[in-house]
PDB file of N, CA and C in Angstrom:
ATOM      1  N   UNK A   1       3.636  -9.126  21.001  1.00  0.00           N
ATOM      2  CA  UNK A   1       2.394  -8.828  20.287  1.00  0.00           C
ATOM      3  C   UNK A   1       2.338  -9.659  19.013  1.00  0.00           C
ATOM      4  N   UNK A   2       0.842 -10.209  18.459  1.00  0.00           N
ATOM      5  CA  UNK A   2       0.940 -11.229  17.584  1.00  0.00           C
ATOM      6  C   UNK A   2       0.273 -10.133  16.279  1.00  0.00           C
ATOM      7  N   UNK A   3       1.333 -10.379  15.440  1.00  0.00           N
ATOM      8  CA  UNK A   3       0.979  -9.244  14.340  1.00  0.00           C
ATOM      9  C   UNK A   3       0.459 -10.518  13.005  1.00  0.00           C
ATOM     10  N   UNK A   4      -0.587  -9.717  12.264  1.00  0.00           N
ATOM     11  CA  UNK A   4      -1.271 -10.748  11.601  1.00  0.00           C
ATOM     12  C   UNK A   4      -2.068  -9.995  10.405  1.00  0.00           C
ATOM     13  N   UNK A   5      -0.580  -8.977   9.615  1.00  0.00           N
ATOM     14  CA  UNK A   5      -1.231  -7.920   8.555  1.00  0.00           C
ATOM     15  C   UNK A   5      -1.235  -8.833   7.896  1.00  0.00           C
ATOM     16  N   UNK A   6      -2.646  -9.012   6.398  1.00  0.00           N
ATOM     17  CA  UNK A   6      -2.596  -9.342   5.344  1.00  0.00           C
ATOM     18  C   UNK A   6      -2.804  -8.226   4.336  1.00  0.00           C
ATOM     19  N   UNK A   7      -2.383  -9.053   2.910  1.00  0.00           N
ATOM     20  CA  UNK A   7      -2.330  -8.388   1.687  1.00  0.00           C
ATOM     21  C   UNK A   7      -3.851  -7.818   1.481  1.00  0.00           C
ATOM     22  N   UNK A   8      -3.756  -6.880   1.320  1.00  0.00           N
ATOM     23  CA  UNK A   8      -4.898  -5.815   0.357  1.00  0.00           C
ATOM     24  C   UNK A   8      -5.514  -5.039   1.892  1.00  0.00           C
ATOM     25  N   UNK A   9      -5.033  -5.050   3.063  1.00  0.00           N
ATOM     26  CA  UNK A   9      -5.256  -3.921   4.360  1.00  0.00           C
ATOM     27  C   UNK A   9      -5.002  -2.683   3.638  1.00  0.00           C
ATOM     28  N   UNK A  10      -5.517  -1.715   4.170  1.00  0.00           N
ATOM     29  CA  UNK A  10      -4.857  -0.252   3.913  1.00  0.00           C
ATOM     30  C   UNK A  10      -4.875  -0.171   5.545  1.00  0.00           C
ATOM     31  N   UNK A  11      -3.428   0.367   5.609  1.00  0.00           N
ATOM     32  CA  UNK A  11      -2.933   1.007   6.647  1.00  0.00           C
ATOM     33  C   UNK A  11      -2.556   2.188   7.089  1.00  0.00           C
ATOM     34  N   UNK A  12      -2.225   2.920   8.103  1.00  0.00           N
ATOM     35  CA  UNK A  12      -1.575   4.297   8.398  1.00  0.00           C
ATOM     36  C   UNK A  12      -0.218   3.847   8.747  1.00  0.00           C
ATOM     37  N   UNK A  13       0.563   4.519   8.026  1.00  0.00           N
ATOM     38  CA  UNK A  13       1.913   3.910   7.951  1.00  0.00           C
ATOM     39  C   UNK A  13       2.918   5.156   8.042  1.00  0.00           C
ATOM     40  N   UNK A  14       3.748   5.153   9.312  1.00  0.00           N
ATOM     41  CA  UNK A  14       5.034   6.366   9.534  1.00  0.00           C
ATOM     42  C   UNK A  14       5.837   5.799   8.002  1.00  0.00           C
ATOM     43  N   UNK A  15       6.078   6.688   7.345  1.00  0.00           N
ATOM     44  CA  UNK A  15       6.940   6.769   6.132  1.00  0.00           C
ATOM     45  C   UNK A  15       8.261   7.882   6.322  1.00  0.00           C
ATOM     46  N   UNK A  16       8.560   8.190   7.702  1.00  0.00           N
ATOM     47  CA  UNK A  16       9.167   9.083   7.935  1.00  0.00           C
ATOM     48  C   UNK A  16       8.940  10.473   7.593  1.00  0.00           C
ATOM     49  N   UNK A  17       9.636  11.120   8.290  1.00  0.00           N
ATOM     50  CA  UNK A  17       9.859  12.751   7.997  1.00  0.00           C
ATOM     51  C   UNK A  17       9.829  13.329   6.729  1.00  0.00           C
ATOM     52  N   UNK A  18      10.482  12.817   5.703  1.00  0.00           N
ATOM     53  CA  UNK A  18      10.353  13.574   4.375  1.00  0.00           C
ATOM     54  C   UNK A  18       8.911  12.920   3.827  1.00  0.00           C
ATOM     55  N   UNK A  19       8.290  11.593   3.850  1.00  0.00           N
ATOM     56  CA  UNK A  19       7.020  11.151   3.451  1.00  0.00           C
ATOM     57  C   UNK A  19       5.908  11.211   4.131  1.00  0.00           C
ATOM     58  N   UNK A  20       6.061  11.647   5.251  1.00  0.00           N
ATOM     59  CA  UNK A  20       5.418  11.974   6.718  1.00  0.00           C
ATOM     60  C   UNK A  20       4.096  10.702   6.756  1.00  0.00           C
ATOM     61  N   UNK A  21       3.032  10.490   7.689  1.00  0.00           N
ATOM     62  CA  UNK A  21       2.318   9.293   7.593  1.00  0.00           C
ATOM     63  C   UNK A  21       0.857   9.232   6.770  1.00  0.00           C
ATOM     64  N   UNK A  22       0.953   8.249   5.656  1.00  0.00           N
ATOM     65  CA  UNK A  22      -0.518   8.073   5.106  1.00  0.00           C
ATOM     66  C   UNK A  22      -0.740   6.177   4.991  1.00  0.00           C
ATOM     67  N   UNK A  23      -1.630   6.648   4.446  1.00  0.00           N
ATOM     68  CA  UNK A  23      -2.119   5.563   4.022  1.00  0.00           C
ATOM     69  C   UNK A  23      -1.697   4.417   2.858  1.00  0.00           C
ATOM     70  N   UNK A  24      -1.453   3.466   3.326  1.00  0.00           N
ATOM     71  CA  UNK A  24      -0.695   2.828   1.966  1.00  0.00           C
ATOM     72  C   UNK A  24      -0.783   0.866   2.340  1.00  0.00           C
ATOM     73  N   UNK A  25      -1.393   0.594   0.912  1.00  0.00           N
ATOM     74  CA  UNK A  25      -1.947  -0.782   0.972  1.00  0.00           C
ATOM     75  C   UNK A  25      -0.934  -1.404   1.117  1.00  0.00           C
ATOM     76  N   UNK A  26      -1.024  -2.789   2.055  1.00  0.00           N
ATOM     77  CA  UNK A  26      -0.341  -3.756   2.257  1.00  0.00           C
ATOM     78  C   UNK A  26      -0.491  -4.635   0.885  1.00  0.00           C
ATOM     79  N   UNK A  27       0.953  -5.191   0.277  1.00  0.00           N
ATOM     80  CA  UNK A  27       1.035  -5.748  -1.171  1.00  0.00           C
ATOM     81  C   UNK A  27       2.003  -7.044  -0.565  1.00  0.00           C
ATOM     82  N   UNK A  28       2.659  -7.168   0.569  1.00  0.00           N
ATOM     83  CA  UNK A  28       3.162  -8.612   0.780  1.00  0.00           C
ATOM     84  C   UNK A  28       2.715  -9.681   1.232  1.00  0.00           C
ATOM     85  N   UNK A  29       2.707 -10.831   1.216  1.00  0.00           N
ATOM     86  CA  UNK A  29       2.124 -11.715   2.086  1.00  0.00           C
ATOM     87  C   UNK A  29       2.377 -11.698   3.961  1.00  0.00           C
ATOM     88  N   UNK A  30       1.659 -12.498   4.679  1.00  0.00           N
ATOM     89  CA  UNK A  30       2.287 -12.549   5.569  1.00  0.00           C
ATOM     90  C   UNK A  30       3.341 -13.039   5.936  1.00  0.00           C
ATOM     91  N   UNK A  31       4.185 -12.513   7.560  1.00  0.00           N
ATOM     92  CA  UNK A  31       5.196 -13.119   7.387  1.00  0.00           C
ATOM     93  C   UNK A  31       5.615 -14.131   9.027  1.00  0.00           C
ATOM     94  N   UNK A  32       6.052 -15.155   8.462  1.00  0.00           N
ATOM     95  CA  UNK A  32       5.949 -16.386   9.706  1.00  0.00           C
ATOM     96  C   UNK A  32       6.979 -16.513  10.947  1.00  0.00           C
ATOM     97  N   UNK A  33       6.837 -16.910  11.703  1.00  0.00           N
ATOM     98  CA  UNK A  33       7.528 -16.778  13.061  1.00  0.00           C
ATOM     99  C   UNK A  33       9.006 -16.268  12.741  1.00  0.00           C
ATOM    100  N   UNK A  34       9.940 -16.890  12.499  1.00  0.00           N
ATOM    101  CA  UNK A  34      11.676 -16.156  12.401  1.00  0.00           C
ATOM    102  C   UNK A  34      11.839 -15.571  11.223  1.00  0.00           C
ATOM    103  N   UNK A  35      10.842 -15.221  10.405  1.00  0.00           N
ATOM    104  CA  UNK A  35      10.576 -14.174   9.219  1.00  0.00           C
ATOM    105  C   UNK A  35      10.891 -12.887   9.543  1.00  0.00           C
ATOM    106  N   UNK A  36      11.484 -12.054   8.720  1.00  0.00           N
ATOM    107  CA  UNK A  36      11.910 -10.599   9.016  1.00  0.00           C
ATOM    108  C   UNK A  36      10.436 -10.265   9.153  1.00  0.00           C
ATOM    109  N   UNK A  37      10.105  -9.410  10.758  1.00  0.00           N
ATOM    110  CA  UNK A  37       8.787  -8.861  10.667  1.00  0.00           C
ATOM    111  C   UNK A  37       8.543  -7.073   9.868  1.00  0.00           C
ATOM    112  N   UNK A  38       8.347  -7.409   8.271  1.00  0.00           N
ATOM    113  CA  UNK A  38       8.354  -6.293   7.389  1.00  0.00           C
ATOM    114  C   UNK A  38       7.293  -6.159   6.616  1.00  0.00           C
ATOM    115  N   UNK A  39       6.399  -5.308   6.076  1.00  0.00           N
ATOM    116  CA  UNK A  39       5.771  -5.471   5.127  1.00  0.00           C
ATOM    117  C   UNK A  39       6.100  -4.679   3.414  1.00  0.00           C
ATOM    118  N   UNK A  40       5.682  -4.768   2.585  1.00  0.00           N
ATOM    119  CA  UNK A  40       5.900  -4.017   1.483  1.00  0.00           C
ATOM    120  C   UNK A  40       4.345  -3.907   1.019  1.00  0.00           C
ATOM    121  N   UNK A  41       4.577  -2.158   0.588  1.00  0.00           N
ATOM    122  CA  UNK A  41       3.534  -1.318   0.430  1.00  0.00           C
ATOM    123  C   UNK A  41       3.515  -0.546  -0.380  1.00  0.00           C
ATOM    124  N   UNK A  42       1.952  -0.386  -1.261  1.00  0.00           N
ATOM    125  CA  UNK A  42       2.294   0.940  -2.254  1.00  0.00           C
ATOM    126  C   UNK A  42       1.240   1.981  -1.707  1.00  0.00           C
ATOM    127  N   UNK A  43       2.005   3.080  -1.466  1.00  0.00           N
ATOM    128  CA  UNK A  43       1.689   4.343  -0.740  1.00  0.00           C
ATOM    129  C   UNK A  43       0.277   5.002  -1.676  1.00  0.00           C
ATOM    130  N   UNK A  44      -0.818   5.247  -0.826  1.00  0.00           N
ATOM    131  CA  UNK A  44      -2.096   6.020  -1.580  1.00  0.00           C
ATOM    132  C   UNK A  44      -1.542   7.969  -1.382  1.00  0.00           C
ATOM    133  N   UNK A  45      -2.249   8.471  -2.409  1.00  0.00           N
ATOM    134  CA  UNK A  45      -1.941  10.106  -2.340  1.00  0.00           C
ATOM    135  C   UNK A  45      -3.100  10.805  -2.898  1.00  0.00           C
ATOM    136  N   UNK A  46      -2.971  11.618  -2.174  1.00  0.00           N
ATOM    137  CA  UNK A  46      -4.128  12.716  -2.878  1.00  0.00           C
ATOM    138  C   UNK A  46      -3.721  13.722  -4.276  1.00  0.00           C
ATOM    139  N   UNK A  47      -2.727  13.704  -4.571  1.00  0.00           N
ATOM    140  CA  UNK A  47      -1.787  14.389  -5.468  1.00  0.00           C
ATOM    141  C   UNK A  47      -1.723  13.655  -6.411  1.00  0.00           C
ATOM    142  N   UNK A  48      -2.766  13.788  -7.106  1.00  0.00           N
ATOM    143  CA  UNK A  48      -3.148  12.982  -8.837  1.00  0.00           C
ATOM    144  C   UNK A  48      -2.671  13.515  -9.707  1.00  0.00           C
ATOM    145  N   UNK A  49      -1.829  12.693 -10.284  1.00  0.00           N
ATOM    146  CA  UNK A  49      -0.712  13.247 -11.497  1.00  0.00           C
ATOM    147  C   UNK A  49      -1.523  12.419 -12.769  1.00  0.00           C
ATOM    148  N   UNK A  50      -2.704  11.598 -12.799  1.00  0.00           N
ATOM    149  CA  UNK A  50      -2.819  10.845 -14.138  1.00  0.00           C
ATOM    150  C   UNK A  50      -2.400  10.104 -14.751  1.00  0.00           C
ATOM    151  N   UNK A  51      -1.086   9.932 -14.081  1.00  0.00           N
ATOM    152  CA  UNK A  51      -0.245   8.680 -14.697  1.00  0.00           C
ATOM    153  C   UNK A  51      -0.756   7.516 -15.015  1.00  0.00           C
ATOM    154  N   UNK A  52       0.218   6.497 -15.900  1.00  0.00           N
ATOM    155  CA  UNK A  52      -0.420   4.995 -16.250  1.00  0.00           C
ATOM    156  C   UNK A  52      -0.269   4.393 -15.016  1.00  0.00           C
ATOM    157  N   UNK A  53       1.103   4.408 -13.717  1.00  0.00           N
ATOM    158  CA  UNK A  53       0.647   3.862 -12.147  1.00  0.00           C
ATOM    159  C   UNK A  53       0.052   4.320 -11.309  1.00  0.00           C
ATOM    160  N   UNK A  54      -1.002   5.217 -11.710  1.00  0.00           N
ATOM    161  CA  UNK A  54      -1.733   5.107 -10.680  1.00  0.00           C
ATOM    162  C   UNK A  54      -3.383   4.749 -11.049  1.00  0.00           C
ATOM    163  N   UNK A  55      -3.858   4.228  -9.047  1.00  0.00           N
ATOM    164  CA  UNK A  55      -4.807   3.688  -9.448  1.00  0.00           C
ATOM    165  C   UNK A  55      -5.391   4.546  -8.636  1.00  0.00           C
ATOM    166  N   UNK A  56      -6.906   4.751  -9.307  1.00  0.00           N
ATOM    167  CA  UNK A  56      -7.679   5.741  -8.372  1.00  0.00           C
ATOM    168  C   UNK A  56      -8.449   4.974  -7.622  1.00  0.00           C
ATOM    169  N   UNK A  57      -8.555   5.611  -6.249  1.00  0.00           N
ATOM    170  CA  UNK A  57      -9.449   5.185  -5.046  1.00  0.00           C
ATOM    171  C   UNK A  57     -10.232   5.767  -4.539  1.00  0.00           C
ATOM    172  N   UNK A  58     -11.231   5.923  -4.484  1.00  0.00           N
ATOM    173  CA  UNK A  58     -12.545   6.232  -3.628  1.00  0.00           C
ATOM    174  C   UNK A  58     -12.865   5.853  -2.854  1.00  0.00           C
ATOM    175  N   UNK A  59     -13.199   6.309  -1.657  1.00  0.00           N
ATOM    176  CA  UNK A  59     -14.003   5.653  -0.225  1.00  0.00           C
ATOM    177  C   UNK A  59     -14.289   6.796   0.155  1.00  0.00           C
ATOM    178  N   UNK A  60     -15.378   6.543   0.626  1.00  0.00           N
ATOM    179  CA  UNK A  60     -16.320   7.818   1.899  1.00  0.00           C
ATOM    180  C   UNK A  60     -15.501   7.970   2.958  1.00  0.00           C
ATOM    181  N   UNK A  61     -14.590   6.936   3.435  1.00  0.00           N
ATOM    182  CA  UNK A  61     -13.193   7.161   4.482  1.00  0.00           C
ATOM    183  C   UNK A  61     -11.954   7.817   4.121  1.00  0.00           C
ATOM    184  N   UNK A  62     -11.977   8.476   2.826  1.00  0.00           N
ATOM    185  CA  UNK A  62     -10.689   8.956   2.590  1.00  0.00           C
ATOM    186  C   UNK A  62     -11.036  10.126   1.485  1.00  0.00           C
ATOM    187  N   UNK A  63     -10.175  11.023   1.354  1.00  0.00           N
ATOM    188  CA  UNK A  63     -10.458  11.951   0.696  1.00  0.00           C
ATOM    189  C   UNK A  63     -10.198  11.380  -0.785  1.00  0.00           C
ATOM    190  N   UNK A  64     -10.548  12.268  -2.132  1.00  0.00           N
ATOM    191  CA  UNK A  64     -10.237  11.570  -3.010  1.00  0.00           C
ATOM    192  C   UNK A  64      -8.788  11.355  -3.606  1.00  0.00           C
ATOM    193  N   UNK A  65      -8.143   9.745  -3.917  1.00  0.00           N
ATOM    194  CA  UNK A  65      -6.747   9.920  -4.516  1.00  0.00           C
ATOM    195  C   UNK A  65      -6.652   8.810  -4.923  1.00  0.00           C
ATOM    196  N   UNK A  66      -5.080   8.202  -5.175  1.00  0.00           N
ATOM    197  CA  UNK A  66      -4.458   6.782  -5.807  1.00  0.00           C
ATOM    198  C   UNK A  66      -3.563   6.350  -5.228  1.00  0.00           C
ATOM    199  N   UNK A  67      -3.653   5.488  -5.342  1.00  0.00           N
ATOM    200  CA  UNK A  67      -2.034   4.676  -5.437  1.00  0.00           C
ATOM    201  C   UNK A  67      -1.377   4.128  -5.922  1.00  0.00           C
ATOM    202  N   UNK A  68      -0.482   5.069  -5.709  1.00  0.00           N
ATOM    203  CA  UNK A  68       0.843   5.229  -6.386  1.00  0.00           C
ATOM    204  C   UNK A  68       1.627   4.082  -6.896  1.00  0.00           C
ATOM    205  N   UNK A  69       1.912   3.308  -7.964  1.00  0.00           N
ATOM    206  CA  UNK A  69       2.674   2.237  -8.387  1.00  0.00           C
ATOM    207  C   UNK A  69       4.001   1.960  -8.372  1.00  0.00           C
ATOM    208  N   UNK A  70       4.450   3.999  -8.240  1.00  0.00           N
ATOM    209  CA  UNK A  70       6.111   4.136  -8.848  1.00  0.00           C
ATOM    210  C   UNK A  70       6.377   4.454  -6.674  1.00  0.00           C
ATOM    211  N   UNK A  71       5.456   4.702  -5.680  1.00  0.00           N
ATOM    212  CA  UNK A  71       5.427   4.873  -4.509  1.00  0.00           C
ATOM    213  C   UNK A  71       5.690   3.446  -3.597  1.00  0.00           C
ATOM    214  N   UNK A  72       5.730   2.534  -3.828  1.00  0.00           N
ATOM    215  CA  UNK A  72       6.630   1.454  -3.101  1.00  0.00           C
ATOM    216  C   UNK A  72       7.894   0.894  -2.318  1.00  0.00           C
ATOM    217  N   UNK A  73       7.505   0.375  -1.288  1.00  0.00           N
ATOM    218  CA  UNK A  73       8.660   0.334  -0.626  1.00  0.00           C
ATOM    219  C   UNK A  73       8.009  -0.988   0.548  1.00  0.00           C
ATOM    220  N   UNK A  74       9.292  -1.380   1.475  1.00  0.00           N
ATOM    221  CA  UNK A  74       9.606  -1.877   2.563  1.00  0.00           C
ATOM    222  C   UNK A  74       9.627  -1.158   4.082  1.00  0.00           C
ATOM    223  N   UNK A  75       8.793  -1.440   4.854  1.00  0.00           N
ATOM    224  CA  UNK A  75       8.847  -1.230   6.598  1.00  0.00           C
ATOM    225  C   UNK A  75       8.982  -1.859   7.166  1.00  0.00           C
ATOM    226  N   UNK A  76       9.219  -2.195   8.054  1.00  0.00           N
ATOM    227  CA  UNK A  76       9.135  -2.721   9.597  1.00  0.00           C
ATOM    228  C   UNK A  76       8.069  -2.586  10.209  1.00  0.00           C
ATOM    229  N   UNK A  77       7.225  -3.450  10.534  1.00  0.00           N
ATOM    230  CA  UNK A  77       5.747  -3.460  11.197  1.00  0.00           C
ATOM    231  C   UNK A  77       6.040  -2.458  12.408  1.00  0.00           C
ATOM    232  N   UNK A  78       6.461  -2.476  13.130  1.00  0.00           N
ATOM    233  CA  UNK A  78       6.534  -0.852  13.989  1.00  0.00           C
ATOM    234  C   UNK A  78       5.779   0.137  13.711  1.00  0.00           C
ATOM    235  N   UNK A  79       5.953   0.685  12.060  1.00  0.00           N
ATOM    236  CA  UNK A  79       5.948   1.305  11.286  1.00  0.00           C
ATOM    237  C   UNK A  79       4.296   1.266  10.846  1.00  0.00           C
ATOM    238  N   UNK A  80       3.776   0.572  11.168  1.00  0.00           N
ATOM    239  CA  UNK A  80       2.482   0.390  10.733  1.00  0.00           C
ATOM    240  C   UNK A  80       1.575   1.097  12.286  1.00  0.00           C
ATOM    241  N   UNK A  81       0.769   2.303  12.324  1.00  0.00           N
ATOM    242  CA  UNK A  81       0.117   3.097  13.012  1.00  0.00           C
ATOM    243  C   UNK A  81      -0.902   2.141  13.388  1.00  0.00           C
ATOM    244  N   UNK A  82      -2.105   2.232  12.468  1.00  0.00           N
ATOM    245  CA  UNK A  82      -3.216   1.384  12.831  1.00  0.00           C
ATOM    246  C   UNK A  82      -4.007   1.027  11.308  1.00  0.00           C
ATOM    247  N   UNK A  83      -4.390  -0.274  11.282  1.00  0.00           N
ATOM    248  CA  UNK A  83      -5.416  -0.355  10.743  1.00  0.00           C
ATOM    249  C   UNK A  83      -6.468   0.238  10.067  1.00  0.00           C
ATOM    250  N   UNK A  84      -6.881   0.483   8.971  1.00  0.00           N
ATOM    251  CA  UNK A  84      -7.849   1.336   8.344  1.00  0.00           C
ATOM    252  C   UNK A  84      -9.158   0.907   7.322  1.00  0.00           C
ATOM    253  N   UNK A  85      -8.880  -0.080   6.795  1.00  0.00           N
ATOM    254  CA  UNK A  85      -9.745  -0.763   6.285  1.00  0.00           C
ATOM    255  C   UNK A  85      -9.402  -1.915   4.952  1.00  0.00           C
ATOM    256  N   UNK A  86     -10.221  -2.697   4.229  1.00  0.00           N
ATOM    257  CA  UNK A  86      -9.491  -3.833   3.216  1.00  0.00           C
ATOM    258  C   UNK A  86     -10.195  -2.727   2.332  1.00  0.00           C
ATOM    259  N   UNK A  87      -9.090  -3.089   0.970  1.00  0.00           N
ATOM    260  CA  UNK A  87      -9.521  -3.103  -0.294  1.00  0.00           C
ATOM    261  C   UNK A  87      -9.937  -4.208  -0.900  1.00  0.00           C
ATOM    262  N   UNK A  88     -11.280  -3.662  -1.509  1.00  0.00           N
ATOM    263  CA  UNK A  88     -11.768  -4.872  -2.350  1.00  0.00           C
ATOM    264  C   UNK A  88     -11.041  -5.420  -3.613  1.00  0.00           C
ATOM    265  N   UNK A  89     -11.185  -6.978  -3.763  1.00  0.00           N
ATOM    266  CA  UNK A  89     -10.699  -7.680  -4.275  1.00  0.00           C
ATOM    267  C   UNK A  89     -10.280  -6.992  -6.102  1.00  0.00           C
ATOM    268  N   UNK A  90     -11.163  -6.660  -6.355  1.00  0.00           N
ATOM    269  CA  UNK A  90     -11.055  -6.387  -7.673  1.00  0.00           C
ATOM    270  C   UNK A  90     -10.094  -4.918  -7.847  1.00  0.00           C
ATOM    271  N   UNK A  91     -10.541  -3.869  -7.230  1.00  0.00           N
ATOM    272  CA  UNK A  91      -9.256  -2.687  -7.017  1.00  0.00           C
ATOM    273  C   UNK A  91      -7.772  -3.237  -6.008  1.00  0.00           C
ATOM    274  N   UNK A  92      -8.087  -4.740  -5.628  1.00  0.00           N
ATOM    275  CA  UNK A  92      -6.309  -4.761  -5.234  1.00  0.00           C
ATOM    276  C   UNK A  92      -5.566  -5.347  -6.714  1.00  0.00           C
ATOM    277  N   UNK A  93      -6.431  -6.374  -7.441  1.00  0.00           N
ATOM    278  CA  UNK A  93      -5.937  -6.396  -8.728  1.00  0.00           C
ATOM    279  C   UNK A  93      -5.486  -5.047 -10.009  1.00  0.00           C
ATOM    280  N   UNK A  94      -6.195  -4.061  -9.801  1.00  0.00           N
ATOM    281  CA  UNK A  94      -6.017  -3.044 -10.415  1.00  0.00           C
ATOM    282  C   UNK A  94      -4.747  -2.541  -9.960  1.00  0.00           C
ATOM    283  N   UNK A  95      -4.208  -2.354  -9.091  1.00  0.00           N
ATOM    284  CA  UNK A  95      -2.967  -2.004  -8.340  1.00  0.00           C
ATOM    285  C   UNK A  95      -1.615  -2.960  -8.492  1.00  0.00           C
ATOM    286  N   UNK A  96      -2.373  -3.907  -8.464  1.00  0.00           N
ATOM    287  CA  UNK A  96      -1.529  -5.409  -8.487  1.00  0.00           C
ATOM    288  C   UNK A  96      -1.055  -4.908  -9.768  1.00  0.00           C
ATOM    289  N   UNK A  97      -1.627  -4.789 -11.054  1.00  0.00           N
ATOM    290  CA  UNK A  97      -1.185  -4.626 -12.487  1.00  0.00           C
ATOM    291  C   UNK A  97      -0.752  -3.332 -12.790  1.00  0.00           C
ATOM    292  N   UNK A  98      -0.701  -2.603 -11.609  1.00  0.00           N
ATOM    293  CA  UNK A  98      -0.164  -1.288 -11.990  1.00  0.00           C
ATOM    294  C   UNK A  98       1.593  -1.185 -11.436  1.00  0.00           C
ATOM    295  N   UNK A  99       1.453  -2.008 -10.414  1.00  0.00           N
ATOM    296  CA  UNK A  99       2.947  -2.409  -9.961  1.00  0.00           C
ATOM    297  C   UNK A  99       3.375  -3.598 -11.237  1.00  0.00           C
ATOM    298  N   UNK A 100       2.903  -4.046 -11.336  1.00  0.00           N
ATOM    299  CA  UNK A 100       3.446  -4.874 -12.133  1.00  0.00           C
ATOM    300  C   UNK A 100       3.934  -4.257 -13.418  1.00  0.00           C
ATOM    301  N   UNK A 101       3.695  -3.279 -14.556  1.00  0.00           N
ATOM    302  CA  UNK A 101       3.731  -3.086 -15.369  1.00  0.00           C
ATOM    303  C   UNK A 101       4.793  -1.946 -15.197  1.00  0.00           C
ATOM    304  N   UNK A 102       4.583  -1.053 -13.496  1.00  0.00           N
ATOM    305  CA  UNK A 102       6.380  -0.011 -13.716  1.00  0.00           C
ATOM    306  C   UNK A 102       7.130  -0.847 -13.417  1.00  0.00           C
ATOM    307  N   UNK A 103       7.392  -2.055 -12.769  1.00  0.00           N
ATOM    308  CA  UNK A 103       8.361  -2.901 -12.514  1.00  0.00           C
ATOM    309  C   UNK A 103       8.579  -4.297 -13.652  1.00  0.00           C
ATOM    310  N   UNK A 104       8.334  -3.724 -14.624  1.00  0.00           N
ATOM    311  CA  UNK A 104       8.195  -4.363 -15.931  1.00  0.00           C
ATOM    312  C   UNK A 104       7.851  -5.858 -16.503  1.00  0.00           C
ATOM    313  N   UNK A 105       7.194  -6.088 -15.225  1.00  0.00           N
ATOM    314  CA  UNK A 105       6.630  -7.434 -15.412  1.00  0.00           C
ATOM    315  C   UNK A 105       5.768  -7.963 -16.498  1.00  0.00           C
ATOM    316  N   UNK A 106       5.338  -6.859 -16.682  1.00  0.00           N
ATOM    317  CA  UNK A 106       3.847  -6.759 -18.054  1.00  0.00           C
ATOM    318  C   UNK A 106       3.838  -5.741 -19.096  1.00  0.00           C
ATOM    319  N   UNK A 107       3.704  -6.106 -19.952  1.00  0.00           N
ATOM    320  CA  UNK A 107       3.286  -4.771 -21.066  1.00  0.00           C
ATOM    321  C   UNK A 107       2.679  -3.338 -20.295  1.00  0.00           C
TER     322      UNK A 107
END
């Protein structure tokens, strides 16, 4: 199967048993033929804490929540359910700078 996730997809993603499966934007590039087939993702939640990482999201497709900055991690495309829709350009930057800033890249 020819897999062909790009950055800023939101996906349904098995996060296992203790994280059970949601939704959570694709943040890596793609990856090329003898490339580990993995993506890295920051997980969306409905469980709004207010924090400075998170970013809030709205869509008529999802109930209301964020995603999570300090919620990141690595899968295995397996791991990826199905397809759900892109985030627009300007809220993947908002996210973009919210990872960036718990992983101390930025002020």
């Amino acid at each position: 199967m020819a897999w062909r996730i790009t950055r800023g997809e939101i996906w349904l993603v098995d996060l296992g048993m203790a994280a059970k499966v949601r939704p959570c934007l694709i943040l890596s590039v793609p990856f090329e033929g003898d490339e580990k087939a993995v993506v890295t993702y920051v997980a969306r939640t409905t469980q709004v804490h207010g924090g400075r990482f998170e970013v809030e999201h709205v869509d008529h497709k999802f109930l209301p929540g964020v995603f999570d900055a300090q919620n990141i991690g690595t899968v295995p495309v397996p791991k990826l359910e199905r397809f759900l829709t892109r985030l627009s350009a300007d809220k993947l930057a908002g996210v973009e700078a919210a990872v960036q800033r718990w992983l101390g890249f930025t002020e």
